[in-house]
Protein backbone atom coordinates (compact mmCIF):
# COMPACT_ATOMS: atom_id res chain seq x y z
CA UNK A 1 -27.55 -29.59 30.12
CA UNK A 2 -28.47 -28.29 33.49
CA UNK A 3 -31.49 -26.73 34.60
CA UNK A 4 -30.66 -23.76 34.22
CA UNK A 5 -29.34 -23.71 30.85
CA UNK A 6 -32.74 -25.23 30.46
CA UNK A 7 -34.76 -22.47 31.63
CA UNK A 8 -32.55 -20.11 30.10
CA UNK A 9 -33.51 -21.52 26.65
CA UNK A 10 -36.98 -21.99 27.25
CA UNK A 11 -37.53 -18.24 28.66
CA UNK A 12 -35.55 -16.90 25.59
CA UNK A 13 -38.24 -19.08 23.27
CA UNK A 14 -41.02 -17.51 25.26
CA UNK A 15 -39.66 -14.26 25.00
CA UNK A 16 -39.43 -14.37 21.08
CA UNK A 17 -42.85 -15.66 20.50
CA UNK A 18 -44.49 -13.24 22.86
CA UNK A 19 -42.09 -10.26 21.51
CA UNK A 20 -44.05 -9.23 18.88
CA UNK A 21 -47.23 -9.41 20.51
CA UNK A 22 -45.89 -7.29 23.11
CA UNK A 23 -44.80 -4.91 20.67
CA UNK A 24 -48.01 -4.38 18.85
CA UNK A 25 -49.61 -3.78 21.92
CA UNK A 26 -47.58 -0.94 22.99
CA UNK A 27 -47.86 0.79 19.73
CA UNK A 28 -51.90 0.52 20.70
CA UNK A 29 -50.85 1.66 23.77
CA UNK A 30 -48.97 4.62 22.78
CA UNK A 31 -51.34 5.66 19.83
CA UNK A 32 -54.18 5.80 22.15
CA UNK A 33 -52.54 7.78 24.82
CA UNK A 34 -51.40 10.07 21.88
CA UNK A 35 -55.12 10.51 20.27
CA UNK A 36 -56.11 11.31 24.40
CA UNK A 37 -53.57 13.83 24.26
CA UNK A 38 -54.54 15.52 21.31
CA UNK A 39 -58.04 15.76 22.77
CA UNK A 40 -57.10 17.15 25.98
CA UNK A 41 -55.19 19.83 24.13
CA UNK A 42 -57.79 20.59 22.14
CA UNK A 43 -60.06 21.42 24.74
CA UNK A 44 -57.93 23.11 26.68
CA UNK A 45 -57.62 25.94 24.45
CA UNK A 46 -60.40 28.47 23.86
CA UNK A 47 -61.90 29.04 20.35
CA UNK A 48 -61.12 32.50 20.11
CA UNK A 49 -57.14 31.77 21.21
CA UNK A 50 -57.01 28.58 18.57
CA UNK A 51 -56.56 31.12 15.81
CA UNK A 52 -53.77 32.82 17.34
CA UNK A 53 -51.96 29.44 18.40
CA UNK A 54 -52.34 28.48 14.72
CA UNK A 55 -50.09 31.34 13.86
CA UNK A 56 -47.88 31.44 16.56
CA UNK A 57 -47.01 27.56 15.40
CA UNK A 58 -46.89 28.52 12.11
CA UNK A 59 -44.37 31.17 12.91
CA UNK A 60 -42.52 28.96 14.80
CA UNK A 61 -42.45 26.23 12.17
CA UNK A 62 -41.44 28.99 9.26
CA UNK A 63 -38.39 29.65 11.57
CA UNK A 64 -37.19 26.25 11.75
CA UNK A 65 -37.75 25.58 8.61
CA UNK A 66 -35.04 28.71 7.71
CA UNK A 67 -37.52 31.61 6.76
CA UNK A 68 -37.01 35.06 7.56
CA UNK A 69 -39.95 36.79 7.67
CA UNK A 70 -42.37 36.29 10.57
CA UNK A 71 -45.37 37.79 8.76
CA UNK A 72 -48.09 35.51 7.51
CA UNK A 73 -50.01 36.48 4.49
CA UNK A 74 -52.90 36.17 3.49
CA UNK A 75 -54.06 33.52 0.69
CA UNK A 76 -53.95 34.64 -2.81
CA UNK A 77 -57.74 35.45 -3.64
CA UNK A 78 -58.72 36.04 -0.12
CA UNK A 79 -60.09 39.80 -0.30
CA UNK A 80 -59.60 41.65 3.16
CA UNK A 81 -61.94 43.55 4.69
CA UNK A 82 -61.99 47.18 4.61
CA UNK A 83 -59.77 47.36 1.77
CA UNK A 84 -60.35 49.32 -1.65
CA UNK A 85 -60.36 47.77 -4.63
């Protein structure tokens, strides 16, 4: 065997034992970066413009998803204002 058939076979052994270790750590890695992410996001968009992004991406997701109709409606029970009854 020559030396660098030897090498070879002892970089491929370190390679699988360190594999998974190197995998778990980039899921960390990645889930992390995601949760920062989420957080920037979050504060980068105004409380009184949340409400409107919520049903823009509802929209959006209804029209994916094959709907229609664009118009969000209120939950059964909800009473809205200014209505009679």
């Amino acid at each position: 065997m020559s030396i660098k058939d030897d090498l070879v076979l002892r970089l491929e052994k370190i390679a699988g034992r360190l594999t998974p270790y190197l995998e778990e750590s980039w899921q960390d890695v990645r889930s992390r970066l995601d949760n920062i992410n989420r957080s920037l996001a979050d504060q980068s968009i105004p409380g009184e413009r949340k409400a409107h992004v919520s049903e823009l991406a509802l929209r959006s997701k209804g029209k994916q998803a094959g709907q229609k109709r664009g118009v969000v409606r209120a939950f059964p029970g909800n009473k809205k204002t200014g209505s009679s009854s």
